[in-house]
N, C-alpha and C. Protein backbone atom coordinates (compact mmCIF):
# COMPACT_ATOMS: atom_id res chain seq x y z
N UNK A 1 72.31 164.79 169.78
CA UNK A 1 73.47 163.95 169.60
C UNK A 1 74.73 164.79 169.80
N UNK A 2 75.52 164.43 170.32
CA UNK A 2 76.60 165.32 170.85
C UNK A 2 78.02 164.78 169.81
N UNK A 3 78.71 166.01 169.53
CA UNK A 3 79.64 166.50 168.37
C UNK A 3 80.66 166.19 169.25
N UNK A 4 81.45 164.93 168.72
CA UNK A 4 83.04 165.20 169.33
C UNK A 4 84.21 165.87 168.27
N UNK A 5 84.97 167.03 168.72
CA UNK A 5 85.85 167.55 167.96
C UNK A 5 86.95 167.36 168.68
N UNK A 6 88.63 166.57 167.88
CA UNK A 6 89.41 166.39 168.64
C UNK A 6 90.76 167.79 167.74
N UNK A 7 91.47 168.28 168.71
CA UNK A 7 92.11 169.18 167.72
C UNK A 7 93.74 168.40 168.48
N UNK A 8 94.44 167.89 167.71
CA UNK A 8 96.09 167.66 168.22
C UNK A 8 96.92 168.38 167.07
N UNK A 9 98.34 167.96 167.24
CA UNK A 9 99.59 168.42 165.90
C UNK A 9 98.91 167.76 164.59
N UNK A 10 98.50 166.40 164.92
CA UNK A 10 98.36 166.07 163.15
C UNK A 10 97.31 166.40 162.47
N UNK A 11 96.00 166.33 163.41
CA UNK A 11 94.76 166.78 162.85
C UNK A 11 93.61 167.62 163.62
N UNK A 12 93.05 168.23 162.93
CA UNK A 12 91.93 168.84 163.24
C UNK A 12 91.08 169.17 162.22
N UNK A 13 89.51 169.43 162.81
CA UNK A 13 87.97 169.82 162.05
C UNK A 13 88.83 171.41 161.35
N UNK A 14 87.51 171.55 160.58
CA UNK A 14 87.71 172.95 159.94
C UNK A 14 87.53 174.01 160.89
N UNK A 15 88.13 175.22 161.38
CA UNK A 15 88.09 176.40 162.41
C UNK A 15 86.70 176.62 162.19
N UNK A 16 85.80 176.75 160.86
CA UNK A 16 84.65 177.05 161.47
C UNK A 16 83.64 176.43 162.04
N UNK A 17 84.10 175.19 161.51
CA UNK A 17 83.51 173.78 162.62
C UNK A 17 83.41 174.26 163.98
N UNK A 18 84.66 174.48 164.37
CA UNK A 18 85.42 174.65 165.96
C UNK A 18 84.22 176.27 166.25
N UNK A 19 84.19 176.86 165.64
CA UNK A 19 83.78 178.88 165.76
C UNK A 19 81.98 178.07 165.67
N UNK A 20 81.59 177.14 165.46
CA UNK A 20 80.16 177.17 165.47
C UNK A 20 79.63 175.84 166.27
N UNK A 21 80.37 175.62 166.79
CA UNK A 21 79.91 174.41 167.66
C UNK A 21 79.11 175.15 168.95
N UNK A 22 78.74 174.38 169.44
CA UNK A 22 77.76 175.13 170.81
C UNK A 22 77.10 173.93 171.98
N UNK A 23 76.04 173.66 172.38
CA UNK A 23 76.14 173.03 173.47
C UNK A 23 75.52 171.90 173.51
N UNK A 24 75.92 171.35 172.02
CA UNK A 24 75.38 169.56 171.53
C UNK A 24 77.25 169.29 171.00
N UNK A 25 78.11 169.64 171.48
CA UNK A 25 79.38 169.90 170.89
C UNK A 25 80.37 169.65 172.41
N UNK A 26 81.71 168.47 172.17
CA UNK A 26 82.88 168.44 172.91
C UNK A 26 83.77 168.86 172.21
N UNK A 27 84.63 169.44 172.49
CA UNK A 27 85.37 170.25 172.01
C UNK A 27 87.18 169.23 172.86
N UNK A 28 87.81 168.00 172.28
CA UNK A 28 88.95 168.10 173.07
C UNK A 28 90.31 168.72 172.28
N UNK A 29 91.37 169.23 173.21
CA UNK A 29 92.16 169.62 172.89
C UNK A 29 93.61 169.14 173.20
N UNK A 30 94.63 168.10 172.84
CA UNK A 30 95.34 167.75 172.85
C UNK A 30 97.08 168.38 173.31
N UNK A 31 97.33 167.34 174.29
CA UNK A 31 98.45 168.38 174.76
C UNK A 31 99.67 169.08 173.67
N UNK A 32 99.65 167.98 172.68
CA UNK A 32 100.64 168.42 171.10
C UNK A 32 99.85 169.22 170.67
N UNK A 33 98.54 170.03 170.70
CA UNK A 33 97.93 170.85 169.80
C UNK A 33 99.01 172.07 169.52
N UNK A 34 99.30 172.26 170.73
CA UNK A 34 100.01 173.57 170.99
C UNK A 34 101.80 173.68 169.51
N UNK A 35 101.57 172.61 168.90
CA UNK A 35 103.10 172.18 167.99
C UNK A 35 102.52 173.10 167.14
N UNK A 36 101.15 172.73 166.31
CA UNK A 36 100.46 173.09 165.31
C UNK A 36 101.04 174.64 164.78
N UNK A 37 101.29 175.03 163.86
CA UNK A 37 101.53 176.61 163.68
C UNK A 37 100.47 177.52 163.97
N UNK A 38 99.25 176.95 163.44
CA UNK A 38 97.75 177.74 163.52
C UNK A 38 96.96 177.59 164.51
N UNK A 39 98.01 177.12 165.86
CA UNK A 39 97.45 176.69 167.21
C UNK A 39 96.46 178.02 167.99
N UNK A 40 96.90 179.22 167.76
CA UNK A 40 96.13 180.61 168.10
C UNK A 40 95.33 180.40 167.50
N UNK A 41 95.15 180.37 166.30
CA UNK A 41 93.50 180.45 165.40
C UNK A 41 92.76 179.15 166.24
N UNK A 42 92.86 178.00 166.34
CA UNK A 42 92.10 177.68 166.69
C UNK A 42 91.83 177.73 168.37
N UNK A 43 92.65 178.54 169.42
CA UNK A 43 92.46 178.21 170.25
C UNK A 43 91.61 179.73 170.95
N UNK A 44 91.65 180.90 169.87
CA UNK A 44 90.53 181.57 169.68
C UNK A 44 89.29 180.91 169.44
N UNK A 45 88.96 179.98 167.95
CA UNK A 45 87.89 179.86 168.23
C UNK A 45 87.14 178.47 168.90
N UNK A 46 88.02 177.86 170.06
CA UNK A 46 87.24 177.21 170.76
C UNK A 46 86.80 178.03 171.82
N UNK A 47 87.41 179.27 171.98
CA UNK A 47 87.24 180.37 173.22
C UNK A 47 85.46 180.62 172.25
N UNK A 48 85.44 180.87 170.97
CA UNK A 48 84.03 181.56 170.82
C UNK A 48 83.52 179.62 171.15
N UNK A 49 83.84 178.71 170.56
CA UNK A 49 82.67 177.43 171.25
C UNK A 49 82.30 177.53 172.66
N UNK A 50 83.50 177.69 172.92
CA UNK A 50 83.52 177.79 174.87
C UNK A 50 81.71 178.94 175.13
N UNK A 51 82.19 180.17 174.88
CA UNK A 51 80.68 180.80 175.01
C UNK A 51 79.79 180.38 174.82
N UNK A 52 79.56 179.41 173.28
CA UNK A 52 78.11 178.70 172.95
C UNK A 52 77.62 178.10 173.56
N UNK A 53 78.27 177.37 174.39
CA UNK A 53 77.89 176.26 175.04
C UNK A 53 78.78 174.99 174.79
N UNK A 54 79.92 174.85 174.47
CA UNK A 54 80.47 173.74 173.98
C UNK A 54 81.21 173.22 175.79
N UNK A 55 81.57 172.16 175.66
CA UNK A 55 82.20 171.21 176.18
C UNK A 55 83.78 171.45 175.93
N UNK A 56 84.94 171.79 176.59
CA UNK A 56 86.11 171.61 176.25
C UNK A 56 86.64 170.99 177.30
N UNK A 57 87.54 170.16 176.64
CA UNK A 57 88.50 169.18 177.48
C UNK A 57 89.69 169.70 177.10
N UNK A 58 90.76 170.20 177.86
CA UNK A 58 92.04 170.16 177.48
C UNK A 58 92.78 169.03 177.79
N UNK A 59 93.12 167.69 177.21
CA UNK A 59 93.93 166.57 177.64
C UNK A 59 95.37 166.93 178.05
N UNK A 60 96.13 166.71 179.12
CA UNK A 60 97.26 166.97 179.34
C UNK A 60 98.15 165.91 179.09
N UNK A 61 97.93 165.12 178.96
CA UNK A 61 98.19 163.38 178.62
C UNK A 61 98.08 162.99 177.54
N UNK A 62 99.57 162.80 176.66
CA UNK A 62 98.88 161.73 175.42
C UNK A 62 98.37 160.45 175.90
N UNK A 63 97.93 160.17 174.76
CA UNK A 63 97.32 158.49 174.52
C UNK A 63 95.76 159.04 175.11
N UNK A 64 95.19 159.76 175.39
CA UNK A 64 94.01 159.87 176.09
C UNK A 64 92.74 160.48 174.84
């Protein structure tokens, strides 16, 4: 069953959610993510999902 994780400005999963996901796991990432203060922490650890095997979408587009 495949894990959708959405990370934008207002919300996101817990970082170690994001640091242990792998390749039953989407990973999207919202073009406002980047507002977030703790936008580095998590955009480290979708870099370690990225290795597991995860799925990342970077949306460039709100509303999507």
């Amino acid at each position: 069953m495949t894990t959708i994780h959405t990370i934008d400005a207002a919300n996101a999963p817990a970082l170690g959610d994001i640091r242990a996901a792998g390749e039953e796991a989407v990973i999207r990432v919202r073009r406002n993510a980047t507002e977030r203060k703790d936008f580095a922490k998590y955009w480290e650890a979708v870099g370690v999902a990225l290795v597991r095997g995860a799925v990342v979408e970077v949306i460039n587009r709100e509303g999507n």
